[in-house]
Protein backbone atom coordinates (compact mmCIF):
# COMPACT_ATOMS: atom_id res chain seq x y z
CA UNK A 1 16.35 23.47 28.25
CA UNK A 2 17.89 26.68 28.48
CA UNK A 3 17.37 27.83 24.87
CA UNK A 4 19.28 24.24 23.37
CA UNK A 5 17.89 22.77 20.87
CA UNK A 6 16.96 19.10 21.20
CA UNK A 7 17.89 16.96 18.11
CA UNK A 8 17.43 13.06 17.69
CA UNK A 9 14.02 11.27 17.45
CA UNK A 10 10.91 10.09 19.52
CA UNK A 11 9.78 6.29 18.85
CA UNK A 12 6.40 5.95 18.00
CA UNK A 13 5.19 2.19 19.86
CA UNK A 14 2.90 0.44 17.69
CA UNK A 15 -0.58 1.00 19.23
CA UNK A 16 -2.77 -2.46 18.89
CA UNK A 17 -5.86 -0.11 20.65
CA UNK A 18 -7.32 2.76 21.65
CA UNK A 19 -7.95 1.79 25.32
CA UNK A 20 -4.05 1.11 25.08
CA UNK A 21 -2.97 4.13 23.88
CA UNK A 22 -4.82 6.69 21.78
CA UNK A 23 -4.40 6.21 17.72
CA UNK A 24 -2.05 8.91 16.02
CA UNK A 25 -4.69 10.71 14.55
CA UNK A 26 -6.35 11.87 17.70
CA UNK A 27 -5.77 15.41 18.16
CA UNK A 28 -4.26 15.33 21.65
CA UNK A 29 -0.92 14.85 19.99
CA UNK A 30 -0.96 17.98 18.18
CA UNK A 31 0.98 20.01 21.05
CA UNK A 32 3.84 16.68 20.75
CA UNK A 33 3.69 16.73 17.06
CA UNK A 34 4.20 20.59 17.08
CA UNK A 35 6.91 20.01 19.51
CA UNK A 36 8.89 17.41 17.35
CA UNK A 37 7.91 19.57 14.40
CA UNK A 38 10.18 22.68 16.35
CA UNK A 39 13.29 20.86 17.78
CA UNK A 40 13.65 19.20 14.54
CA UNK A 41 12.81 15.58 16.21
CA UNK A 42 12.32 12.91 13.38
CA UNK A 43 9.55 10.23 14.70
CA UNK A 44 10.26 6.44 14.65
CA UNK A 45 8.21 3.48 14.33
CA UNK A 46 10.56 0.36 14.84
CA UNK A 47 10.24 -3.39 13.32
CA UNK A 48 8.32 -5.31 16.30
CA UNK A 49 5.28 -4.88 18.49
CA UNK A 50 6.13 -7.73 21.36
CA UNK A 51 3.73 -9.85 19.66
CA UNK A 52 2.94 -13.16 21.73
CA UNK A 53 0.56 -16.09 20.57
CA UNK A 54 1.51 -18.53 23.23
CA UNK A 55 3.80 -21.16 23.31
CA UNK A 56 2.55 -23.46 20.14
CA UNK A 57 4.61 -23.51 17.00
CA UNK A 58 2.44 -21.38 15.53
CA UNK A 59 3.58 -18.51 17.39
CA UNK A 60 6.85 -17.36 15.67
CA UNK A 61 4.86 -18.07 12.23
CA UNK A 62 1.44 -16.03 13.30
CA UNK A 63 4.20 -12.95 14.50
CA UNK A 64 5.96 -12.74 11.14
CA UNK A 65 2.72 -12.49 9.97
CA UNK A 66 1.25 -9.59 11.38
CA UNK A 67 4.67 -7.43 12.33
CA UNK A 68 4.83 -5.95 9.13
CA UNK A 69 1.43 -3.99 9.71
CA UNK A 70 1.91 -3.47 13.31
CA UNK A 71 5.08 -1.97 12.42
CA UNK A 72 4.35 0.45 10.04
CA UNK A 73 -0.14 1.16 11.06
CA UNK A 74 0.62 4.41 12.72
CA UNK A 75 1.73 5.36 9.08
CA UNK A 76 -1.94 5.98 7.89
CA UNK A 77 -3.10 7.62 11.17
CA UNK A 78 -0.42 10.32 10.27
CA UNK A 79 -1.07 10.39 7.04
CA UNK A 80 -4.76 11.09 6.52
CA UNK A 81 -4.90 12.27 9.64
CA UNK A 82 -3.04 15.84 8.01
CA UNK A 83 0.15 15.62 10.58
CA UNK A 84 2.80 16.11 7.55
CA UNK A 85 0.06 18.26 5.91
CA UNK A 86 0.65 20.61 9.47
CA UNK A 87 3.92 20.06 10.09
CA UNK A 88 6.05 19.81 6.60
CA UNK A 89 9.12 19.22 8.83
CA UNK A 90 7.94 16.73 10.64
CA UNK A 91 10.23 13.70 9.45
CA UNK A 92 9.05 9.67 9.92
CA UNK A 93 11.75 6.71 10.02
CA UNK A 94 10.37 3.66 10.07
CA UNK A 95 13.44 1.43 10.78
CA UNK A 96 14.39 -2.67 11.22
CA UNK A 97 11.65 -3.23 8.59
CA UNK A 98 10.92 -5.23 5.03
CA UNK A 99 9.84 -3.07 2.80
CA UNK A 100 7.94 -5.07 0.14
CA UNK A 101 4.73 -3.57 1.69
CA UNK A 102 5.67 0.04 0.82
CA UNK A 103 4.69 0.07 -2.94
CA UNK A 104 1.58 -1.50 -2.62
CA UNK A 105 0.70 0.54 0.70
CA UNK A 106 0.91 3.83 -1.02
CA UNK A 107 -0.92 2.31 -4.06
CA UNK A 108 -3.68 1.55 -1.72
CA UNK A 109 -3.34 4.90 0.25
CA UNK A 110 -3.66 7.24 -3.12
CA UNK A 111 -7.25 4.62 -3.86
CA UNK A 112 -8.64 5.76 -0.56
CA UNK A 113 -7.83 9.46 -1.42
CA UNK A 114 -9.46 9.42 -4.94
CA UNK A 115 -12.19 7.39 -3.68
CA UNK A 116 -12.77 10.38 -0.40
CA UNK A 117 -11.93 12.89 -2.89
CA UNK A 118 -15.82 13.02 -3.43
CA UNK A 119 -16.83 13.77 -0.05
CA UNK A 120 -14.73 16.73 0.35
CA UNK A 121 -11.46 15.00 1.65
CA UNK A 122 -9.14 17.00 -0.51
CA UNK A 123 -9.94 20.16 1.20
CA UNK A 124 -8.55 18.48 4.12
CA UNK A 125 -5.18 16.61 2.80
CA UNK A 126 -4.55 18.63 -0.40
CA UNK A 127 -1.51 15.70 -1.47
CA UNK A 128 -2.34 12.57 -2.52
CA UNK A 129 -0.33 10.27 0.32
CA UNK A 130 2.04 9.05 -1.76
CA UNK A 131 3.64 12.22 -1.95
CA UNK A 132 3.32 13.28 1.73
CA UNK A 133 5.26 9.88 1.74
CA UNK A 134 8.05 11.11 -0.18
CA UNK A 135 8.43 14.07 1.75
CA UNK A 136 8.28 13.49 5.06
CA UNK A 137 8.81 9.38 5.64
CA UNK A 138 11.94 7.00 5.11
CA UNK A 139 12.28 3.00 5.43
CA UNK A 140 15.34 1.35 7.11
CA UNK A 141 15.29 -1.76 4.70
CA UNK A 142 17.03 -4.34 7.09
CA UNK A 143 16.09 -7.16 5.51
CA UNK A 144 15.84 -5.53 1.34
CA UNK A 145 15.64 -8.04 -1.20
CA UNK A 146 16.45 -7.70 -4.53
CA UNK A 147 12.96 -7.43 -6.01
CA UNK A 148 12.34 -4.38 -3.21
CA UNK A 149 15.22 -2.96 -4.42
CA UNK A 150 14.27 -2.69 -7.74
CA UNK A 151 11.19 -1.09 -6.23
CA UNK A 152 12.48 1.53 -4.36
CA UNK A 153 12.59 3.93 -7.91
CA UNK A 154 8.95 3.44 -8.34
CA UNK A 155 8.33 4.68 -4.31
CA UNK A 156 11.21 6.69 -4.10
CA UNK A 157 15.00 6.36 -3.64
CA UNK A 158 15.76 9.01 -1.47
CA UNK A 159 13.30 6.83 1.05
CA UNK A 160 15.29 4.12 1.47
CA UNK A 161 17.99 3.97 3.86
CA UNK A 162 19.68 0.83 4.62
CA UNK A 163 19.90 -0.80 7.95
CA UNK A 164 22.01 -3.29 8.90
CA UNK A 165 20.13 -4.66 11.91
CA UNK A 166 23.39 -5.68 13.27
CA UNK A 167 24.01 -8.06 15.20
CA UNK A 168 21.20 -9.63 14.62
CA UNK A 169 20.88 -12.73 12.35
CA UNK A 170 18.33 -12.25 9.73
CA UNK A 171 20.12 -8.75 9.41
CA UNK A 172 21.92 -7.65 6.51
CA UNK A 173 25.13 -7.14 8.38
């Protein structure tokens, strides 16, 4: 690149598998992380996996269902998986998402680290996750409701960004 440095962001595809693509805490990213880590390239994990079900009516219904998690999964892998621990500069947006999950997610993330604490898990990820959270990973609340908003204190405001999701129509726009 001729000694420019690359700025803007990588997006990180929601991976439904291993044999599709290996899980964000296998350690042949490291060299990529470290990479995006350097250039000061923030990752992204986007609202949407290309879910299909088929054609029945149940399709659109079984997709809202399950987008959420697809959407955000690769957030644990990073997470106890030391990344941010590694690379403090390493920055995650996770964009064209709700966000009602984020409270309770990092609720349920700081349980699994007590409960690990006790087989030596601390030694590895010295933060609880919450606060790797706060440091390293925003939400683009496209679709923020009022009771999410109210939220955001309690996770963190300065991890909230909003997002328009223009043009589409169950955007805030």
């Amino acid at each position: 690149l001729g000694g420019c440095e690359l700025r803007g962001g990588v997006h990180l595809p929601p991976v439904t598998s291993a044999e599709a693509l290996p899980y964000f805490n296998d350690p042949i990213y490291e060299p990529f992380w470290a990479a995006c880590a350097a250039h000061n390239m923030a990752l992204n994990m986007h609202g949407g996996a290309n879910l299909t079900y088929g054609p029945g009516p149940e399709n659109f219904a079984m997709t809202l269902a399950e987008v959420d998690w697809l959407s955000h999964r690769g957030l644990s892998h990073l997470i106890f998986a030391g990344v941010f621990e590694r690379h403090p500069k390493l920055h995650l947006a996770m964009t064209e998402q709700r966000c009602h999950w984020v409270h309770q997610l990092l609720d349920d993330f700081d349980s699994v680290y007590e409960h690990t604490a006790k087989f030596g898990f601390k030694q590895h990820l010295p933060r609880r996750p919450s606060e790797y959270f706060r440091s390293n990973c925003f939400v683009g609340a496209s679709f923020l409701s009022r009771p999410e908003c109210e939220q955001r204190g309690e996770v963190g405001n300065m991890c909230f960004m909003w997002g328009s999701d223009y043009p589409h129509n169950e955007g805030t726009w």
